[in-house]
PDB file of N, CA and C in Angstrom:
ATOM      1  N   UNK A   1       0.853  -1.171   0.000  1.00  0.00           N
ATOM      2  CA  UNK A   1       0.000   0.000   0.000  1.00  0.00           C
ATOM      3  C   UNK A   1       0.899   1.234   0.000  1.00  0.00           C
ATOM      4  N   UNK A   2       0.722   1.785  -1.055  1.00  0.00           N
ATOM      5  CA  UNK A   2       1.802   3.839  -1.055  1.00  0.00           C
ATOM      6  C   UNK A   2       1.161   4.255   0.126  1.00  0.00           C
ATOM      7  N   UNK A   3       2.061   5.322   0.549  1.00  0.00           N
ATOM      8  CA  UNK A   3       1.732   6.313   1.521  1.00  0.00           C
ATOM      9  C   UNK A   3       0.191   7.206   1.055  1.00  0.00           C
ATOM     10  N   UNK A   4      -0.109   7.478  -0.476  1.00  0.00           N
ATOM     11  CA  UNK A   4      -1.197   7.960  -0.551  1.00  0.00           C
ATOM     12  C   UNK A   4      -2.354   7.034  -0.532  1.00  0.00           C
ATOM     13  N   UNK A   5      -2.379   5.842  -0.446  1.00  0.00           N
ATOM     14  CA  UNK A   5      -3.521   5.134  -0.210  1.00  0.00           C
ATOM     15  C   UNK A   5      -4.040   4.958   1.249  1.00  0.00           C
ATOM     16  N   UNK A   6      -2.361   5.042   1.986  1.00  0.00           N
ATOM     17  CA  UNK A   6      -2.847   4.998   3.632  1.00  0.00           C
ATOM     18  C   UNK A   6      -3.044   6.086   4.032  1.00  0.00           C
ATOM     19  N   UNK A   7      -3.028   7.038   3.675  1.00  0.00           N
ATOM     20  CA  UNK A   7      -3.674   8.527   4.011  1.00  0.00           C
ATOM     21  C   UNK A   7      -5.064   8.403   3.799  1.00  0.00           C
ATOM     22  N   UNK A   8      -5.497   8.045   2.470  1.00  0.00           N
ATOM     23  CA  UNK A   8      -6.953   8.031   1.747  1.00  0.00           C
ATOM     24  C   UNK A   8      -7.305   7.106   2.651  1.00  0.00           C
ATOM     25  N   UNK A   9      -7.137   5.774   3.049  1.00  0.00           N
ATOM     26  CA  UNK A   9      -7.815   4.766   4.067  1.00  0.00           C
ATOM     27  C   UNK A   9      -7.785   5.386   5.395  1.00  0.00           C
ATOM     28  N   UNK A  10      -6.851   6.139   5.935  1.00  0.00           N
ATOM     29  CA  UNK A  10      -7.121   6.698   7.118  1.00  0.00           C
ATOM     30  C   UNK A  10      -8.263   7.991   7.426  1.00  0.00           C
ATOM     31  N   UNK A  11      -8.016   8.927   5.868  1.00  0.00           N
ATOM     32  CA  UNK A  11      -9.295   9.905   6.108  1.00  0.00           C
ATOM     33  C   UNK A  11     -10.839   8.882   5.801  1.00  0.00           C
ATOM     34  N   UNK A  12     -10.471   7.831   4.907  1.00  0.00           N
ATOM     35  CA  UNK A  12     -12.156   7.493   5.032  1.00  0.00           C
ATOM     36  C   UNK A  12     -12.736   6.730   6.626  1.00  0.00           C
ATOM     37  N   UNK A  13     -11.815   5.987   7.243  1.00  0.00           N
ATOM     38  CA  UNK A  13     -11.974   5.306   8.381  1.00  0.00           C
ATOM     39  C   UNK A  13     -12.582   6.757   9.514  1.00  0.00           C
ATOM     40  N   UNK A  14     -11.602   7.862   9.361  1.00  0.00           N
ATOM     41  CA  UNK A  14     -11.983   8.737  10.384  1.00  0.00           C
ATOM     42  C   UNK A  14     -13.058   9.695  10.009  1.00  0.00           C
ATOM     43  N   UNK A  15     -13.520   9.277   8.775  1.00  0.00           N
ATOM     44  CA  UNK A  15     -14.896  10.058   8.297  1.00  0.00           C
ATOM     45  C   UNK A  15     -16.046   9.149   9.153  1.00  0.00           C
ATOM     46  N   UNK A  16     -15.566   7.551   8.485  1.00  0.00           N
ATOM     47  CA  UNK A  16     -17.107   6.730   9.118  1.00  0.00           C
ATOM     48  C   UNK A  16     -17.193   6.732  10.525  1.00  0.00           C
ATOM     49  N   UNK A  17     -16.175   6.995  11.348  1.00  0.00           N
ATOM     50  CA  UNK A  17     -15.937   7.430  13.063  1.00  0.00           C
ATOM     51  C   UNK A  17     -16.853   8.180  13.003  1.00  0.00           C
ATOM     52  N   UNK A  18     -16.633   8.854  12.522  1.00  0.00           N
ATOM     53  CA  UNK A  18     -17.564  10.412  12.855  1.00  0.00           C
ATOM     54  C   UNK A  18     -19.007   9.851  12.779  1.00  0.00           C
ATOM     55  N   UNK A  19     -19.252   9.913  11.372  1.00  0.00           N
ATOM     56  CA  UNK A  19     -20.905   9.235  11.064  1.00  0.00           C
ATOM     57  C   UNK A  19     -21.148   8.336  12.044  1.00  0.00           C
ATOM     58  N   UNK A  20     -20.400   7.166  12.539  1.00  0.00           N
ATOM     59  CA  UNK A  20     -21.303   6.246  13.589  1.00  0.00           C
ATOM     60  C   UNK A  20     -21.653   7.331  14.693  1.00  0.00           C
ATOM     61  N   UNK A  21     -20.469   7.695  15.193  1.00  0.00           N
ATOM     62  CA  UNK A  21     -20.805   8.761  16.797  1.00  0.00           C
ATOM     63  C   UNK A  21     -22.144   9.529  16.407  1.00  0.00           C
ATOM     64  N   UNK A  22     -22.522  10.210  15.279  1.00  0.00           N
ATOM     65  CA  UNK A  22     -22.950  11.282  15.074  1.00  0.00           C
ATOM     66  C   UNK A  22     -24.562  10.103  14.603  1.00  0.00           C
ATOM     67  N   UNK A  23     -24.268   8.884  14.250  1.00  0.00           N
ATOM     68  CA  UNK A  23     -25.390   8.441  14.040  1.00  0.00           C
ATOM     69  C   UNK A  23     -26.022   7.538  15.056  1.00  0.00           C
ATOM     70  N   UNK A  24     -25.022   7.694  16.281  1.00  0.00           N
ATOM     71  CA  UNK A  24     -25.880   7.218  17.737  1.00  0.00           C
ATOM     72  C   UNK A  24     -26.276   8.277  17.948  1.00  0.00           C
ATOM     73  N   UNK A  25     -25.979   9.182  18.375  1.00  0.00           N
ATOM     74  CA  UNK A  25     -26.548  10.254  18.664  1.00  0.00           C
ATOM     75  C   UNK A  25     -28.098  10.516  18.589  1.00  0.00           C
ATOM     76  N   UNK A  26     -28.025  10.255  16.869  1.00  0.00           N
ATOM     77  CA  UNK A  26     -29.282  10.011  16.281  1.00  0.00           C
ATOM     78  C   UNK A  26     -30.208   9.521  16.564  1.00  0.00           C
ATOM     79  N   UNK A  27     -29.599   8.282  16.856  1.00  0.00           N
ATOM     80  CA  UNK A  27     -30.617   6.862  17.177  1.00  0.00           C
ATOM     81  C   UNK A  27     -31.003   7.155  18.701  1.00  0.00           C
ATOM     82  N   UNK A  28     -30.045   7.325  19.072  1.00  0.00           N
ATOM     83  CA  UNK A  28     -30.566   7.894  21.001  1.00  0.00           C
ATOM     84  C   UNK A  28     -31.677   8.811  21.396  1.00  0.00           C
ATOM     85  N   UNK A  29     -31.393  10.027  20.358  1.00  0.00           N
ATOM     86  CA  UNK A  29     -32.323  11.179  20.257  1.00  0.00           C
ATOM     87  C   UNK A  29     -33.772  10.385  19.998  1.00  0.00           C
ATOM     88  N   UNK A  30     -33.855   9.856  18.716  1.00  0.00           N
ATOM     89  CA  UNK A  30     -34.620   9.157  18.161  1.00  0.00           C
ATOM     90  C   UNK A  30     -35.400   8.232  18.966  1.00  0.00           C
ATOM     91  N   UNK A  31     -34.998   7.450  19.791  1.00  0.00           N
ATOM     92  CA  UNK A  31     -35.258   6.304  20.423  1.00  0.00           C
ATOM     93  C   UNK A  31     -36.000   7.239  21.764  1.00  0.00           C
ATOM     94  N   UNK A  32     -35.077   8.434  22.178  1.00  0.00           N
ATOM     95  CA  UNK A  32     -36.013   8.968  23.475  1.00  0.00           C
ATOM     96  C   UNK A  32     -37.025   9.778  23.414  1.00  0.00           C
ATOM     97  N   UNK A  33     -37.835   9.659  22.195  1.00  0.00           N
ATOM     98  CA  UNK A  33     -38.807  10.642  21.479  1.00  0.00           C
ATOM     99  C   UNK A  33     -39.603   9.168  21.693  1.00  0.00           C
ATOM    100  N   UNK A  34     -39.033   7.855  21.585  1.00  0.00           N
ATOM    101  CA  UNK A  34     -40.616   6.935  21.381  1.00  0.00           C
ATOM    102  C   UNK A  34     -40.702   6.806  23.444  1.00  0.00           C
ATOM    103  N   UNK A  35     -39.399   6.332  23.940  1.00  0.00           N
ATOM    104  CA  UNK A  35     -38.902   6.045  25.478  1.00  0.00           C
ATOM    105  C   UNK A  35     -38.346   7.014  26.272  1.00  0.00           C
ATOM    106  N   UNK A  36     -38.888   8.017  27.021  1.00  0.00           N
ATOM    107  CA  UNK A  36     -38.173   8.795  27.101  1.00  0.00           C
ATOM    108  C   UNK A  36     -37.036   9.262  28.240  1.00  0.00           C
ATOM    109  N   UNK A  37     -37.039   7.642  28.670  1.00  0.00           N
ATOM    110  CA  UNK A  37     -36.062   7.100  29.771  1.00  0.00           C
ATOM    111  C   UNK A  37     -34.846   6.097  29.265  1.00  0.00           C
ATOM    112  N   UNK A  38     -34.931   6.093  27.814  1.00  0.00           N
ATOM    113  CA  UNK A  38     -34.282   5.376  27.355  1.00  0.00           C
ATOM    114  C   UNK A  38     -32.189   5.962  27.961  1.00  0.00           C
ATOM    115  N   UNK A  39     -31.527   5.005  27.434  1.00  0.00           N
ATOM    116  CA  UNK A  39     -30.085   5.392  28.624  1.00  0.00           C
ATOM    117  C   UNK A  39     -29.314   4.892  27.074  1.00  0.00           C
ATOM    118  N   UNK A  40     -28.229   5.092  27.177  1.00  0.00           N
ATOM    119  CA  UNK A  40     -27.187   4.198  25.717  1.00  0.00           C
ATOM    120  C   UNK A  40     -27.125   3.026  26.104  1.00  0.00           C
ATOM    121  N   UNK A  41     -27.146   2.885  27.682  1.00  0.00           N
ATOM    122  CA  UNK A  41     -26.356   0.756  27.417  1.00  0.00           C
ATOM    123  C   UNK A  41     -28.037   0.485  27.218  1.00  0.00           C
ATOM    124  N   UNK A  42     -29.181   1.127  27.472  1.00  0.00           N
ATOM    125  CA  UNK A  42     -30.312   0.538  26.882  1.00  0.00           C
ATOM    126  C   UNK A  42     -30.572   0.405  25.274  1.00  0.00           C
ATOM    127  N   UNK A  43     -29.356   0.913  24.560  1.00  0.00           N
ATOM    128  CA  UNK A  43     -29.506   0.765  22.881  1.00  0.00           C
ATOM    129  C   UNK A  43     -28.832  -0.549  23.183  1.00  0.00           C
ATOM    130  N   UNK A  44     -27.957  -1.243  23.763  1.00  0.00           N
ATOM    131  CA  UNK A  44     -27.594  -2.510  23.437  1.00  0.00           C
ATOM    132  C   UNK A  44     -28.466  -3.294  23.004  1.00  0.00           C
ATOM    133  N   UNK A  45     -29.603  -3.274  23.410  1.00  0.00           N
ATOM    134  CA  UNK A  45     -30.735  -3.885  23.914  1.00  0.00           C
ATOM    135  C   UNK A  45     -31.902  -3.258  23.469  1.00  0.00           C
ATOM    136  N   UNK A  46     -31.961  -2.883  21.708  1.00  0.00           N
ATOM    137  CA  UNK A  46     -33.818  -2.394  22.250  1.00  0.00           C
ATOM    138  C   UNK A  46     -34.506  -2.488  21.898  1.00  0.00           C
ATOM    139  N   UNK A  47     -34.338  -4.241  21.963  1.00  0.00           N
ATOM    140  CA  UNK A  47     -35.698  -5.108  21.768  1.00  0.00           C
ATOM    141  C   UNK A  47     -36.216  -5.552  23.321  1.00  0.00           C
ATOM    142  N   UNK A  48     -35.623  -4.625  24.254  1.00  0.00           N
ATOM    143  CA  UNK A  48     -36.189  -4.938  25.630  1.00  0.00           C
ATOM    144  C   UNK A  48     -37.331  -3.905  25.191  1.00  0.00           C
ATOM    145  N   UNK A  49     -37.817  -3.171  24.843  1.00  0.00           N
ATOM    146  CA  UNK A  49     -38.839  -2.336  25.072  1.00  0.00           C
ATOM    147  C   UNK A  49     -39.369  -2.668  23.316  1.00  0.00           C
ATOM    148  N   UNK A  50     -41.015  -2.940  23.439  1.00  0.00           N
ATOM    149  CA  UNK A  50     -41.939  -3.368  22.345  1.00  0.00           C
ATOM    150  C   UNK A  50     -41.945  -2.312  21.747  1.00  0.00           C
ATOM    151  N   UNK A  51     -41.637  -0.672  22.356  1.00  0.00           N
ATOM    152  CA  UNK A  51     -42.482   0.388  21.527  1.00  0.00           C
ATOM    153  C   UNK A  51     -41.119   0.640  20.292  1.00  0.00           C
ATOM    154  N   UNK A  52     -39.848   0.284  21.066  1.00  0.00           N
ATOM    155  CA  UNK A  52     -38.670   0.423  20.050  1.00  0.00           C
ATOM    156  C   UNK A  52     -38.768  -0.955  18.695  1.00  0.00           C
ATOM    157  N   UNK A  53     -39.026  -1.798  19.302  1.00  0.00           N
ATOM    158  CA  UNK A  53     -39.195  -3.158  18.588  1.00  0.00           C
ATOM    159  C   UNK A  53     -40.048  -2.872  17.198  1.00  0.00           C
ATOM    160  N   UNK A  54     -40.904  -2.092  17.128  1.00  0.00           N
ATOM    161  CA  UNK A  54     -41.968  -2.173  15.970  1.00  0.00           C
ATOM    162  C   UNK A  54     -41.681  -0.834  15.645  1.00  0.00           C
ATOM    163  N   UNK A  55     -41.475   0.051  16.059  1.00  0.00           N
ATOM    164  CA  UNK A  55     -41.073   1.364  15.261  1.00  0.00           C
ATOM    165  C   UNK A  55     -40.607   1.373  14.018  1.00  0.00           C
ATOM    166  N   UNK A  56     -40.551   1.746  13.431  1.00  0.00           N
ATOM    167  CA  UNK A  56     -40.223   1.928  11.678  1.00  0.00           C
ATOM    168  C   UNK A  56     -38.824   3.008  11.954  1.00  0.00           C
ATOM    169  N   UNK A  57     -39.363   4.078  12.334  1.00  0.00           N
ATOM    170  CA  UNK A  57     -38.047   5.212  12.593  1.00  0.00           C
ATOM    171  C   UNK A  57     -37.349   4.412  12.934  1.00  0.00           C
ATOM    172  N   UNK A  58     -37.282   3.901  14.086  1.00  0.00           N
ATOM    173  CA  UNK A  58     -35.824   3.626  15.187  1.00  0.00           C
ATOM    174  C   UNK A  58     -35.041   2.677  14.410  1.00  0.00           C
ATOM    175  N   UNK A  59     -36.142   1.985  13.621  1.00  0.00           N
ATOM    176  CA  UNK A  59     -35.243   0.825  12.889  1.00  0.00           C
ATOM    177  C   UNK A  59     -34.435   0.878  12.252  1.00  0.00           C
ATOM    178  N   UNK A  60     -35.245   2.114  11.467  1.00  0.00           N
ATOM    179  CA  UNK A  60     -34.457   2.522  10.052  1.00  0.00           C
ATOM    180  C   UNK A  60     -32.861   2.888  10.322  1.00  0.00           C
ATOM    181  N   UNK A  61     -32.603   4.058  11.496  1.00  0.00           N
ATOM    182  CA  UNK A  61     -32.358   4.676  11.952  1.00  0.00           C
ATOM    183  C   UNK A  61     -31.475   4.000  12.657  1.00  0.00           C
ATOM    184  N   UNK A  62     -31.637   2.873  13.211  1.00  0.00           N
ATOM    185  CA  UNK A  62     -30.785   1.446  13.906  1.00  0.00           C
ATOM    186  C   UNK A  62     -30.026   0.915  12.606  1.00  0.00           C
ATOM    187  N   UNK A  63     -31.060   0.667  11.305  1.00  0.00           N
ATOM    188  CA  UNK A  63     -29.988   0.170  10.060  1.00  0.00           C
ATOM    189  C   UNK A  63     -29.126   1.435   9.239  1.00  0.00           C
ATOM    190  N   UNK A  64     -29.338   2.334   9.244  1.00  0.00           N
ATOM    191  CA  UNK A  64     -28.150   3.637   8.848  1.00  0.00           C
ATOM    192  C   UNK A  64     -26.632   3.122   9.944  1.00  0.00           C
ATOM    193  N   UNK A  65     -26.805   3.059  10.777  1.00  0.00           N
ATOM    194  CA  UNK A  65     -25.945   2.849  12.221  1.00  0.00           C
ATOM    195  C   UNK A  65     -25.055   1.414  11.689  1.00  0.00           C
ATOM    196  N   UNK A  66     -26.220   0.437  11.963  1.00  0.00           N
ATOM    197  CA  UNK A  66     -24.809  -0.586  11.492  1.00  0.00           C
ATOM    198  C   UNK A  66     -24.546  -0.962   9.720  1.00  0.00           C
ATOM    199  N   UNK A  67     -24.996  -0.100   9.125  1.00  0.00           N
ATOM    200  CA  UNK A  67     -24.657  -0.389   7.890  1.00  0.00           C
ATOM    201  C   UNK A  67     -23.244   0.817   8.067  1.00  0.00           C
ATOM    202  N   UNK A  68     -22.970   1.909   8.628  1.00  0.00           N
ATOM    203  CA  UNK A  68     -22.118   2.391   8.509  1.00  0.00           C
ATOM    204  C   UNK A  68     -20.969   1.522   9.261  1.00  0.00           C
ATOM    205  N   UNK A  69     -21.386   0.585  10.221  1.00  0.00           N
ATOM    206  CA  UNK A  69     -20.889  -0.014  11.296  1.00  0.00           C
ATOM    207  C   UNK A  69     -20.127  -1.289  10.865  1.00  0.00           C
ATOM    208  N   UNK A  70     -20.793  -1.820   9.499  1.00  0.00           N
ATOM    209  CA  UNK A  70     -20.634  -2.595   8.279  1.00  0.00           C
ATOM    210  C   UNK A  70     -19.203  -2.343   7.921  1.00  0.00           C
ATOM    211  N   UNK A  71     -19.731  -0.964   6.973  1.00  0.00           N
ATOM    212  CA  UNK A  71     -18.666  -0.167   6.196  1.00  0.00           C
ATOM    213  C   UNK A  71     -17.235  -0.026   6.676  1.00  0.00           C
ATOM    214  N   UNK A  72     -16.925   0.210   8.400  1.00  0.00           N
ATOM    215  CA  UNK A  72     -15.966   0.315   8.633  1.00  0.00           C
ATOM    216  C   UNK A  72     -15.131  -0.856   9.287  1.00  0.00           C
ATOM    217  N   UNK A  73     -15.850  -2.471   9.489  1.00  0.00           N
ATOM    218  CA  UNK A  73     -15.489  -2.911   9.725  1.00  0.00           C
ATOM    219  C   UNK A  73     -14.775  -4.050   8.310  1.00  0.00           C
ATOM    220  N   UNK A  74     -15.793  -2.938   7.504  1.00  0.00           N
ATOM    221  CA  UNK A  74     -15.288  -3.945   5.999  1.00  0.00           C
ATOM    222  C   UNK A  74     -13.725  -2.699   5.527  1.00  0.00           C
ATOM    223  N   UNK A  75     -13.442  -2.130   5.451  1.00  0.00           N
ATOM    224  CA  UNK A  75     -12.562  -1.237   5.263  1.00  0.00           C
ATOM    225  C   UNK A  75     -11.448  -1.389   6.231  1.00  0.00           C
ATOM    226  N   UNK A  76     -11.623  -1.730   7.240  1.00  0.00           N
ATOM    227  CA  UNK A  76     -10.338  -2.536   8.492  1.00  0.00           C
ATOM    228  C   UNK A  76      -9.752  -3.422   8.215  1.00  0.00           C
ATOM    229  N   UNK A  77     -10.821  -4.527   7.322  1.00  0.00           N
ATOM    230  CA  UNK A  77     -10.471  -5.713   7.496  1.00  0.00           C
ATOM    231  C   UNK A  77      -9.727  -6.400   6.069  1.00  0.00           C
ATOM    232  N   UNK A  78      -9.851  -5.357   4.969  1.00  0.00           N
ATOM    233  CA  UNK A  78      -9.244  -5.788   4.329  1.00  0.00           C
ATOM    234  C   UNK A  78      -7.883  -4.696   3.522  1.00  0.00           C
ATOM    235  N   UNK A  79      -7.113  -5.057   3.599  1.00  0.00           N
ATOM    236  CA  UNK A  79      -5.725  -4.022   3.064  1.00  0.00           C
ATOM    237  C   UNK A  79      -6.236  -3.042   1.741  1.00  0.00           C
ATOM    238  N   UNK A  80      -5.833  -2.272   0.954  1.00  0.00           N
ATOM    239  CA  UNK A  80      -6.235  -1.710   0.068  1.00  0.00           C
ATOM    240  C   UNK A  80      -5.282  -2.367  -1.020  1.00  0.00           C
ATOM    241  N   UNK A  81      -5.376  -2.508  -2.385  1.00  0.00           N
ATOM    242  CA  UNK A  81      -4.253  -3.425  -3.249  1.00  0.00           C
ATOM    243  C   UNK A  81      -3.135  -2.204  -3.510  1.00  0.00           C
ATOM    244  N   UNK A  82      -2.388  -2.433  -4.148  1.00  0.00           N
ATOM    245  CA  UNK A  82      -1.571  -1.641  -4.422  1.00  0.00           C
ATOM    246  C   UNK A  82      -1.164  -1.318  -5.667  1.00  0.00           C
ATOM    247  N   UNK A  83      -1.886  -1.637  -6.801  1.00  0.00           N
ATOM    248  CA  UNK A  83      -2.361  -1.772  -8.258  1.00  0.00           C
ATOM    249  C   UNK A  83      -3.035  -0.259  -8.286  1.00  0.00           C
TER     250      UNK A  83
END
């Protein structure tokens, strides 16, 4: 891998950082509009509460999260070529 590819892999890794933080955030905000006692270690978990379980928002909003959550674990895991 050149030095300019590990630059480019390091700004995209510390872009999708951002987006996850910024897309819990989201989901937290989101989630304490349906629960409004909801806590973060209660996102581990939030199929403990039915009203999060069937929501459409939270879901959606839960799949933005680990599809970015996806993205950066697929970008870790594999080297960039050097072609």
């Amino acid at each position: 891998m050149t030095n300019k590819q590990s630059t480019n892999k390091q700004s995209i890794d510390h872009l999708l950082v951002e987006l996850i933080e910024q897309q819990h955030a989201e989901l937290l905000k989101c989630g304490r509009r349906i629960v409004p006692t909801l806590t973060p270690e209660d996102m581990l978990q939030p199929n403990d509460y039915m009203e999060l379980e069937h929501h459409p928002h939270f879901r959606y909003e839960e799949g933005v999260l680990a599809g970015y959550q996806t993205v950066l674990a697929a970008l870790r895991a594999s080297p960039m070529s050097s072609s």
